[in-house]
Protein backbone atom coordinates (compact mmCIF):
# COMPACT_ATOMS: atom_id res chain seq x y z
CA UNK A 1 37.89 -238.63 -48.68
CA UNK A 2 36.00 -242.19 -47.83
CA UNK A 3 32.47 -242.19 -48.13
CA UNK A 4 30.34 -245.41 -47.84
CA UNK A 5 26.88 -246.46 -48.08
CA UNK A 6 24.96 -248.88 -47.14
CA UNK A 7 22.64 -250.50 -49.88
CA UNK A 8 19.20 -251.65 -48.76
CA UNK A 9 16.65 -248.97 -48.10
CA UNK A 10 19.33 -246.44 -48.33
CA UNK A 11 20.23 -246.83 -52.26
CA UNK A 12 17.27 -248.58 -53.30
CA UNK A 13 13.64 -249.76 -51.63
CA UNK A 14 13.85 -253.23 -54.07
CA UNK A 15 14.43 -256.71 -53.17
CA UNK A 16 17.71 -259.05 -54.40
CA UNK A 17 15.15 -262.01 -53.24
CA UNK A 18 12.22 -260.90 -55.57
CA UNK A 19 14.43 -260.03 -58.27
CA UNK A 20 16.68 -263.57 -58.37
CA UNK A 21 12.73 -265.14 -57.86
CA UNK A 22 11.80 -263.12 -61.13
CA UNK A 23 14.82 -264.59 -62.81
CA UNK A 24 13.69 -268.14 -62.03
CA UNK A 25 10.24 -267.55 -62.61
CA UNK A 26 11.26 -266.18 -66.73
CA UNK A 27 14.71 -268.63 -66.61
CA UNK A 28 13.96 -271.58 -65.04
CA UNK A 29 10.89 -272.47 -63.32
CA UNK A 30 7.62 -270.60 -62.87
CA UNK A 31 6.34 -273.40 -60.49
CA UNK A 32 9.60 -273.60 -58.51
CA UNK A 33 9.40 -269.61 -58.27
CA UNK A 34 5.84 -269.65 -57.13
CA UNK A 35 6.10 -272.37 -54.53
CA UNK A 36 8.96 -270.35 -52.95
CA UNK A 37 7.12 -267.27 -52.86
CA UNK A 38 4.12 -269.29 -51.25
CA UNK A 39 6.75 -270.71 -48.88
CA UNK A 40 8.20 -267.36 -47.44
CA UNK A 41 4.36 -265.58 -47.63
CA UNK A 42 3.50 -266.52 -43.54
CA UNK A 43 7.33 -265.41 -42.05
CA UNK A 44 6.68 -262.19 -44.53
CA UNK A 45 3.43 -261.27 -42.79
CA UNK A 46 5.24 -262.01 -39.54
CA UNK A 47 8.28 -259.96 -39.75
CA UNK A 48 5.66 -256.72 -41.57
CA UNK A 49 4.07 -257.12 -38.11
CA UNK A 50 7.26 -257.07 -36.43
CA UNK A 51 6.77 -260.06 -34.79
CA UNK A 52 9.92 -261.06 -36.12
CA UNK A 53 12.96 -258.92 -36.89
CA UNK A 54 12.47 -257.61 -40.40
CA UNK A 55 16.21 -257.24 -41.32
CA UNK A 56 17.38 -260.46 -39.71
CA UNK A 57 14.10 -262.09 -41.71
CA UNK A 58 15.60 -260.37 -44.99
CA UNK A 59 18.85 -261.18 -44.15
CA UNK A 60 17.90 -265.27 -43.79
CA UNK A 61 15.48 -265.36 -47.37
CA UNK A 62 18.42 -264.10 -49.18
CA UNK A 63 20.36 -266.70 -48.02
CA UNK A 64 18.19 -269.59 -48.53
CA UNK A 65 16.78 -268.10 -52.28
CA UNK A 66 20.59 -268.89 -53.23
CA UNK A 67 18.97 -272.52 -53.24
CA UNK A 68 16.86 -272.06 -55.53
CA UNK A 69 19.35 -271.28 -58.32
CA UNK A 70 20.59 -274.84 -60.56
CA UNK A 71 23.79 -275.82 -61.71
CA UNK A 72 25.31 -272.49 -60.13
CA UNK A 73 28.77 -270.98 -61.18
CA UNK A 74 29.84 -267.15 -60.79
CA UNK A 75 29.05 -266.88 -64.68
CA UNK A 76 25.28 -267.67 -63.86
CA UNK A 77 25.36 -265.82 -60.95
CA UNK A 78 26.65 -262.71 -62.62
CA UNK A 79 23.09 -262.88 -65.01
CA UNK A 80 20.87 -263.94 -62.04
CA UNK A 81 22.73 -260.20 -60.16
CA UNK A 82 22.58 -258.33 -63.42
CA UNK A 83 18.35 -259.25 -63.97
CA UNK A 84 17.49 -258.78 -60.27
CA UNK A 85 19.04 -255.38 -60.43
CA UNK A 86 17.78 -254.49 -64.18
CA UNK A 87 14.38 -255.23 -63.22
CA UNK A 88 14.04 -254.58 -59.28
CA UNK A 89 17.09 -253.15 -57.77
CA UNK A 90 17.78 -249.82 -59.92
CA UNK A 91 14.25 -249.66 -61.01
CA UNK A 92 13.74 -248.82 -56.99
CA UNK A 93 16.35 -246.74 -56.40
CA UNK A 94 16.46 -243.72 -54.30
CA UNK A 95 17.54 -240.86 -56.98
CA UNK A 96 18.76 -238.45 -54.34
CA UNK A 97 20.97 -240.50 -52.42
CA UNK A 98 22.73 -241.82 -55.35
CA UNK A 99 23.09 -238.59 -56.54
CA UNK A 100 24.51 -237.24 -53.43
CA UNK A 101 27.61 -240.72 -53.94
CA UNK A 102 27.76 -239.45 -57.62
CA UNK A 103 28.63 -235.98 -56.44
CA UNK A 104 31.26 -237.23 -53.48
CA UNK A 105 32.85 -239.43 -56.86
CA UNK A 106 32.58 -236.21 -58.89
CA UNK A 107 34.66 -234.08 -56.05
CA UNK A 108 37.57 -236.95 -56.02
CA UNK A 109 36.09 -239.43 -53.35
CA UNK A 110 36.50 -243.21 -52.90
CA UNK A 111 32.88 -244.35 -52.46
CA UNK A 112 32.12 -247.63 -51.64
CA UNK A 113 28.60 -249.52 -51.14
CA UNK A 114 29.01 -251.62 -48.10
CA UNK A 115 25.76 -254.40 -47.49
CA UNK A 116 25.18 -257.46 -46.04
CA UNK A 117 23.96 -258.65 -49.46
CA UNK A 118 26.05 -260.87 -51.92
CA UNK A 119 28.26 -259.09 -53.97
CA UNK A 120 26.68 -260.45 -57.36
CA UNK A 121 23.41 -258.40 -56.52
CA UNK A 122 25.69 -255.26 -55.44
CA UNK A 123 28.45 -255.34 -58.32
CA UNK A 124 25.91 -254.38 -61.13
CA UNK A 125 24.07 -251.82 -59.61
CA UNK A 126 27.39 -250.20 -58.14
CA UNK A 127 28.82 -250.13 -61.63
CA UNK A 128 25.87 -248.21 -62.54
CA UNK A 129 27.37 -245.48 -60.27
CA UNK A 130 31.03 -245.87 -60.94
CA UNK A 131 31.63 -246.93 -56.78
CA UNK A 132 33.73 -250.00 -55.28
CA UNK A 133 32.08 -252.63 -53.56
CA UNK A 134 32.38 -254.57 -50.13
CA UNK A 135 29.71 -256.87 -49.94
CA UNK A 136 29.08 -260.26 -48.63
CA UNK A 137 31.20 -262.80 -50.15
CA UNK A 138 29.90 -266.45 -51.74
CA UNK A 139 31.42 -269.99 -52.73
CA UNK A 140 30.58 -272.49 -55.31
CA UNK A 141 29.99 -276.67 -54.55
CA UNK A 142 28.88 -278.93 -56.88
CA UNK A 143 26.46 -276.83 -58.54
CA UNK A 144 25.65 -274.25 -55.24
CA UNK A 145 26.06 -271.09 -54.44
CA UNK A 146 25.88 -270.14 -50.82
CA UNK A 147 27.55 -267.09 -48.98
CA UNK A 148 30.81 -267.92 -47.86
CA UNK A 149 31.30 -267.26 -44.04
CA UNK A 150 29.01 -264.43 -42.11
CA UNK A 151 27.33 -261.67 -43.69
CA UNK A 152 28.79 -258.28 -43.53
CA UNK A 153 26.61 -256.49 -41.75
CA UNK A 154 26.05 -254.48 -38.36
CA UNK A 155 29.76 -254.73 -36.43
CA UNK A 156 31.26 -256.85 -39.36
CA UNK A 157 30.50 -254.79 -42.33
CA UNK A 158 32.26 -251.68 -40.47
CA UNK A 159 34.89 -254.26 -39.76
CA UNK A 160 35.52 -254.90 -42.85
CA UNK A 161 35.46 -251.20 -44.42
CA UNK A 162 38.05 -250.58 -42.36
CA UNK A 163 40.19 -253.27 -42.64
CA UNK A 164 40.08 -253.22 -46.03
CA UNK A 165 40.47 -249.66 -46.50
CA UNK A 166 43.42 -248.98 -43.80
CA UNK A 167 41.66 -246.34 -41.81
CA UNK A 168 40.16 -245.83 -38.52
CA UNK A 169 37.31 -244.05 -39.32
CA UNK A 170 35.60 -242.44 -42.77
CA UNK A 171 34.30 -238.96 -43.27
CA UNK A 172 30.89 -239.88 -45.06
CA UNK A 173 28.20 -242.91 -44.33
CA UNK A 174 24.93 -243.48 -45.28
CA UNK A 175 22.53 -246.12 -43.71
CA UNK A 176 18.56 -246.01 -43.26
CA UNK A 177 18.22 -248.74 -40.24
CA UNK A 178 19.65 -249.13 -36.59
CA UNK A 179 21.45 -251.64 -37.18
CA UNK A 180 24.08 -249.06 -39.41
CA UNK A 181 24.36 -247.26 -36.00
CA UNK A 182 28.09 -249.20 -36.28
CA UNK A 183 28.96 -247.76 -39.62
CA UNK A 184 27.77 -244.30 -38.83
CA UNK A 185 29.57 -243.97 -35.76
CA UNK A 186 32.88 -244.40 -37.25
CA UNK A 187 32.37 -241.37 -39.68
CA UNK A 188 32.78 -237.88 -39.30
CA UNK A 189 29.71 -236.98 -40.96
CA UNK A 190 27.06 -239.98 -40.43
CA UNK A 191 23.56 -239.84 -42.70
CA UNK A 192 20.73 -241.37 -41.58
CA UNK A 193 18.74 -241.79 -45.07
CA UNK A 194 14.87 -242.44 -44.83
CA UNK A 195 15.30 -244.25 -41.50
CA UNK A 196 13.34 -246.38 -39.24
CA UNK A 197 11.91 -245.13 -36.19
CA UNK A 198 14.88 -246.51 -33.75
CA UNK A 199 17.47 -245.26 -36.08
CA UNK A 200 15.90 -241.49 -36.49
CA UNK A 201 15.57 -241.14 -32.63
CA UNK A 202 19.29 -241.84 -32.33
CA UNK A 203 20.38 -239.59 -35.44
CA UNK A 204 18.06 -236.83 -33.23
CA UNK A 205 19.78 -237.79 -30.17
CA UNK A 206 23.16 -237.29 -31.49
CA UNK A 207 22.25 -234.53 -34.04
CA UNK A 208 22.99 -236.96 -37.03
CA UNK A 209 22.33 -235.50 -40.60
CA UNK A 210 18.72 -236.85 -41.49
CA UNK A 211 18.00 -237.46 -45.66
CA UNK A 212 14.31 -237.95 -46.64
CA UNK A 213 11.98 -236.70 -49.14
CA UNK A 214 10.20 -233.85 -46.18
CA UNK A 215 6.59 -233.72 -47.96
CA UNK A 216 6.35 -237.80 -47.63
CA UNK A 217 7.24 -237.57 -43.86
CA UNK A 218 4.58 -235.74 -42.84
């Protein structure tokens, strides 16, 4: 059995952006962290309105906040994913989706995390549930770090999960926005985990499994 998740707002509600910013601010620079913050504040307010699109807006920060880190090599990179993690990503997890990967692993499942984010920032928190990773990919130049090629996300990241995994479709996936509508498609039992209004109407519409704490949806 192949189950797969997706990472952001599925497996946790934290940010790889304000956790590699709270590694510069305590490793670094506390100016250079605060002018970036003040930098990003107005396209923030923006894409909370919806004026832009929020996941395309995340999806852009997380790629320039690579910037900000000096002298970069995969050693560095591996403590800027480890602290942004440590102190944002797992401290926001969602308990009861990871639990419901843990229990897939338990029964004798390959689980994977598949996200558009950089696979320093997924690598630590997926060890932290024993699953495989297939994240977005990045490259090293004279003292950068920058994602190498497209992010895998929407039609890519199901691209990938199947290409690298041999198969044609896979029998669990969990995503929380519509732009997983890819990924769940191609499994025989899609989960549409605490999701946005577009994505819950379609999960209705095609009588998709829906995971979210009840009481808070009221």
């Amino acid at each position: 059995m192949i189950v797969i998740s997706d990472m952001m707002g599925t497996l946790t509600t934290g940010s790889p952006v304000i956790g590699l910013v709270d590694w510069i601010r305590h490793n670094q620079s506390k100016t250079q962290a605060q002018l970036y913050m003040l930098s990003i504040g107005p396209s923030y307010f923006l894409a909370k309105l919806g004026v832009m699109d929020w996941q395309k807006w995340a999806q852009g920060v997380m790629i320039n906040s690579l910037g900000l880190i000096r002298e970069a090599t995969p050693e560095k990179m591996k403590l800027v994913g480890e602290w942004a993690v440590e102190h944002n990503l797992w401290h926001k997890r969602r308990e009861d989706v990871i639990s419901r990967l843990i229990n897939h692993k338990t029964h004798g499942a390959q689980v994977y995390i598949a996200s558009s984010v950089v696979e320093p920032f997924i690598e630590p928190f997926a060890r932290r549930i024993g699953v495989q990773t297939i994240g977005s990919a990045v490259e090293y130049k004279n003292g950068r770090v920058r994602v190498a090629g497209d992010l895998v996300a929407q039609e890519r990241k199901i691209g990938e999960v199947l290409s690298r995994l041999g198969v044609e479709r896979v029998d669990f996936a969990y995503g929380d926005t519509i732009q997983d509508v890819p990924l769940l498609e191609h499994a025989a039992h899609p989960v549409a985990v605490y999701p946005d209004d577009r994505l819950r109407a379609h999960a209705l519409k095609r009588s998709w499994e829906i995971l979210e704490d009840r009481q808070a949806a009221k």
